[in-house]
PDB file of N, CA and C in Angstrom:
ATOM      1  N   UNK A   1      97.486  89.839 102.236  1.00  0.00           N
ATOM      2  CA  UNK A   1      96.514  89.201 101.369  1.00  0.00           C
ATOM      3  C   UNK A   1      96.755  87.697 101.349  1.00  0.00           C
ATOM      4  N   UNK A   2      95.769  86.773 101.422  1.00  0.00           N
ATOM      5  CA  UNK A   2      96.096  85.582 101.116  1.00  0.00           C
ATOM      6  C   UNK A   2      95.899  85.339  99.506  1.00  0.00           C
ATOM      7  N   UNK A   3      96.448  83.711  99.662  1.00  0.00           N
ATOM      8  CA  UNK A   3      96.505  83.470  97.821  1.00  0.00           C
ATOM      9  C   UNK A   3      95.092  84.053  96.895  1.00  0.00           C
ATOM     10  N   UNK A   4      93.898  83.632  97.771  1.00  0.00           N
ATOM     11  CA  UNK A   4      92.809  84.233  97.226  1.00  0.00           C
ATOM     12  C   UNK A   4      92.320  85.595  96.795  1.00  0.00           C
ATOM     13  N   UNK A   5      93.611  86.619  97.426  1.00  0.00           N
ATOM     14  CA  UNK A   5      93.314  88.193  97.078  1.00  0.00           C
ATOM     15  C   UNK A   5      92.157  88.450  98.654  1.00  0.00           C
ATOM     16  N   UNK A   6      92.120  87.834  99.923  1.00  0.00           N
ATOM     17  CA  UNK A   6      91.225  88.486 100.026  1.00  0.00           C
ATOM     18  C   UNK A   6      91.581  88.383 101.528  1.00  0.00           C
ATOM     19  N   UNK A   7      91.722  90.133 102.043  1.00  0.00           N
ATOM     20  CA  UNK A   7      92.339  90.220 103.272  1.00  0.00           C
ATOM     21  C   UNK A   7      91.654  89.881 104.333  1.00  0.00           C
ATOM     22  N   UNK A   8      92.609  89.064 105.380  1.00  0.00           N
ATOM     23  CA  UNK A   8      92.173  88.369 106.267  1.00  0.00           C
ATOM     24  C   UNK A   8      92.449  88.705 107.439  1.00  0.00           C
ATOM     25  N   UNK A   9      93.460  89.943 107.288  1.00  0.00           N
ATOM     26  CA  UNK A   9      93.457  90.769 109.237  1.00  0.00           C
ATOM     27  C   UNK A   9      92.866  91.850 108.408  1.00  0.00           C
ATOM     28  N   UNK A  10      92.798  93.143 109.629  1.00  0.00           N
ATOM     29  CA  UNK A  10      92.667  94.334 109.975  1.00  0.00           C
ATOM     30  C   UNK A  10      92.680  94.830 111.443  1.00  0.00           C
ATOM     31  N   UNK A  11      92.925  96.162 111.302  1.00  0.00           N
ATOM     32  CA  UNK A  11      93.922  96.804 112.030  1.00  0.00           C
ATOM     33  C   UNK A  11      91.903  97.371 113.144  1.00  0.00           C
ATOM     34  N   UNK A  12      92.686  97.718 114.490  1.00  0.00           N
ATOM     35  CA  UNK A  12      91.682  97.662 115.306  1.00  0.00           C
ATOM     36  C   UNK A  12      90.651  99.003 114.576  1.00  0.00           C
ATOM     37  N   UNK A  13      91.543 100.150 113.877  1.00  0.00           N
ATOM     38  CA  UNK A  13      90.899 101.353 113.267  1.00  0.00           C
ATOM     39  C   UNK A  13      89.934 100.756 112.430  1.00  0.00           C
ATOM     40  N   UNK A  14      90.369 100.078 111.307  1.00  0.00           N
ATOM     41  CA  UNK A  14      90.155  99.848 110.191  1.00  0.00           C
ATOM     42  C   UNK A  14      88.281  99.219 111.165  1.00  0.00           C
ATOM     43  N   UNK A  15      88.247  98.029 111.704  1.00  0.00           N
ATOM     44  CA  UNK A  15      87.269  97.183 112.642  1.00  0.00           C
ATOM     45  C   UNK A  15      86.678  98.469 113.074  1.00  0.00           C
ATOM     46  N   UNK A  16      87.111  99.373 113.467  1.00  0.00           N
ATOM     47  CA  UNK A  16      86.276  99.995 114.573  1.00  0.00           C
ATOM     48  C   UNK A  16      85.230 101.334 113.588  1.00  0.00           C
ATOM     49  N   UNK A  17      86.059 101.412 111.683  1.00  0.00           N
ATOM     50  CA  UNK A  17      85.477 102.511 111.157  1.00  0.00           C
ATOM     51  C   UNK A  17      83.743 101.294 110.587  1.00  0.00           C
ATOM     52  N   UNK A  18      84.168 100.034 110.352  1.00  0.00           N
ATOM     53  CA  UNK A  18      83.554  98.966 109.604  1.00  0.00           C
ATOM     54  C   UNK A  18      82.186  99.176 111.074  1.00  0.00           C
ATOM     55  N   UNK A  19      82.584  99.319 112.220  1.00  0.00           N
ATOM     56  CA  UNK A  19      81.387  99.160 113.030  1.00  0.00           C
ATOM     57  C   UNK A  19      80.640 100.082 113.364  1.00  0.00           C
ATOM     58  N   UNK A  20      81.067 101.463 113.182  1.00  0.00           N
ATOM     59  CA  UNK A  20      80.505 102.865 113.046  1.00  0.00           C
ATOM     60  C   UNK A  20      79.325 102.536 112.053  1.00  0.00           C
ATOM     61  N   UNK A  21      79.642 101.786 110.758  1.00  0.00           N
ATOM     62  CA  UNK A  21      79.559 102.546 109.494  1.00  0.00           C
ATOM     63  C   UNK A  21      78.449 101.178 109.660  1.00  0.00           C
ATOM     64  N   UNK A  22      78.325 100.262 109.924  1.00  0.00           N
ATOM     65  CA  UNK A  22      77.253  99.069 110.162  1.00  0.00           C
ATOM     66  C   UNK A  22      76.052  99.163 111.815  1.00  0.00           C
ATOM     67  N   UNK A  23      76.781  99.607 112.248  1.00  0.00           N
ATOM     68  CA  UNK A  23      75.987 100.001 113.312  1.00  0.00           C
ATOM     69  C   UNK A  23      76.052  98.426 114.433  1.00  0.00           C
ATOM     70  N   UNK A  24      76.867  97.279 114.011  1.00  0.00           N
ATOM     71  CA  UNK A  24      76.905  96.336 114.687  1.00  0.00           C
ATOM     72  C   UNK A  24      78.769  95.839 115.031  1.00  0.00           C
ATOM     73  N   UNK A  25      78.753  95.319 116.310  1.00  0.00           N
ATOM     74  CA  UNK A  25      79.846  95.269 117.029  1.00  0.00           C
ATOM     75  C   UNK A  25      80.690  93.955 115.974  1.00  0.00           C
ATOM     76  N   UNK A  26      82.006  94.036 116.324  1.00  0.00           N
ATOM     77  CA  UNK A  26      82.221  93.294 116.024  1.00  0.00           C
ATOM     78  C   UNK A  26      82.716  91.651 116.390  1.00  0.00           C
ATOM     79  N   UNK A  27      83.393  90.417 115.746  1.00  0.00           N
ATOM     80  CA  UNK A  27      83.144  89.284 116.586  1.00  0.00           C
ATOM     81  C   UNK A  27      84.874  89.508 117.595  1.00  0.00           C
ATOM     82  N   UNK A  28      85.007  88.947 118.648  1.00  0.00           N
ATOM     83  CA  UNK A  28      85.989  88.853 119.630  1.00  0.00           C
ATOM     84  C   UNK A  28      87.318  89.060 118.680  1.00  0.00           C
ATOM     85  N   UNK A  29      88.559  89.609 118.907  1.00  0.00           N
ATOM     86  CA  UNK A  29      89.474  89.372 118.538  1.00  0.00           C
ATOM     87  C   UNK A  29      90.523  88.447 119.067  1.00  0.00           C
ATOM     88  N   UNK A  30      91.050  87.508 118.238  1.00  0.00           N
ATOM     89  CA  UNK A  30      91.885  86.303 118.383  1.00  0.00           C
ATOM     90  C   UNK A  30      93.280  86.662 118.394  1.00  0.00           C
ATOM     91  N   UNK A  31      93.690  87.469 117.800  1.00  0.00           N
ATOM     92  CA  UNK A  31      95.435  88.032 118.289  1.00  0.00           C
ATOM     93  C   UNK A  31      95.178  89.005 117.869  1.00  0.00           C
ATOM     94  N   UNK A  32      96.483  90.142 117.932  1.00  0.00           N
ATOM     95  CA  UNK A  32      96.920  91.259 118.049  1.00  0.00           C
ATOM     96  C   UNK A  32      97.074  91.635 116.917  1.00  0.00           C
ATOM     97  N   UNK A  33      97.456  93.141 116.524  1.00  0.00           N
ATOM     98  CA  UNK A  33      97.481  93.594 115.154  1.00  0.00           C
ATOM     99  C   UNK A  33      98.459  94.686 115.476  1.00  0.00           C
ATOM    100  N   UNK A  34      99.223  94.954 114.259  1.00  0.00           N
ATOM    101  CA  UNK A  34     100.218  96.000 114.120  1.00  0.00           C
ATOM    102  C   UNK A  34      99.864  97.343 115.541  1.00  0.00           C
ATOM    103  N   UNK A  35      98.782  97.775 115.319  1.00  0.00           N
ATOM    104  CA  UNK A  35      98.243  99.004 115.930  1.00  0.00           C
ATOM    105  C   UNK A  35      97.982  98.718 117.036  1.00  0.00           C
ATOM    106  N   UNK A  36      97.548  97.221 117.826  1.00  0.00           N
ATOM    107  CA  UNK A  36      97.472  97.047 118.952  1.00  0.00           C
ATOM    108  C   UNK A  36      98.774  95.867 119.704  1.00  0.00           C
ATOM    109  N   UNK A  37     100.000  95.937 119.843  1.00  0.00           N
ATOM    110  CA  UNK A  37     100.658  95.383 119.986  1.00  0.00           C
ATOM    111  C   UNK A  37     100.537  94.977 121.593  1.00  0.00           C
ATOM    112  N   UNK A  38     101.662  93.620 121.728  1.00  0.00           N
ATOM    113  CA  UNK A  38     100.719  93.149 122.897  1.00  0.00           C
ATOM    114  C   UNK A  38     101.269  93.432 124.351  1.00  0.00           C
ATOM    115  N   UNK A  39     100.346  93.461 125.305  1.00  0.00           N
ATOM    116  CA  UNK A  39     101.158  94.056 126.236  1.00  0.00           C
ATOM    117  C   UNK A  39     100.102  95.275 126.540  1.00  0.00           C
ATOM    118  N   UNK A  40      99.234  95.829 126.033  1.00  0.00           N
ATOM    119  CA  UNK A  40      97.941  96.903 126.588  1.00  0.00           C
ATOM    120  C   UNK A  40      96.683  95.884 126.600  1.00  0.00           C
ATOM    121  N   UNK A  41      96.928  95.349 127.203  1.00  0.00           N
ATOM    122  CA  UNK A  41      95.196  94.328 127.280  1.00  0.00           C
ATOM    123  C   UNK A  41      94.924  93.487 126.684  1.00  0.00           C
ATOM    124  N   UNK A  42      95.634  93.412 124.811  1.00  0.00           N
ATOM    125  CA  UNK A  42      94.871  92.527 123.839  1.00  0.00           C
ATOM    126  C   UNK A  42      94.974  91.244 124.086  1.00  0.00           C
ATOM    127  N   UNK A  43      94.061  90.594 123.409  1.00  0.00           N
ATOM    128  CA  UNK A  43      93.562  88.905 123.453  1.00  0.00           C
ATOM    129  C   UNK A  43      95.159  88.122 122.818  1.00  0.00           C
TER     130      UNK A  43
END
């Protein structure tokens, strides 16, 4: 969380349930996340 209370990563699941559930892709990812550690493809 930042000071503002308002989370600023998420995890590739978390992105990928948000794009199911909107029906629109999401924007590029800029680094890696717990679940996608680096070293399989990520940005």
């Amino acid at each position: 969380m930042s000071v503002s209370g308002v989370r600023t990563a998420y995890g590739h699941q978390e992105v990928a349930d948000v794009e199911q559930a909107t029906g629109r892709k999401p924007r590029e990812w800029r680094a890696t996340s717990p679940d996608n550690p680096p070293g399989d493809g990520a940005a």
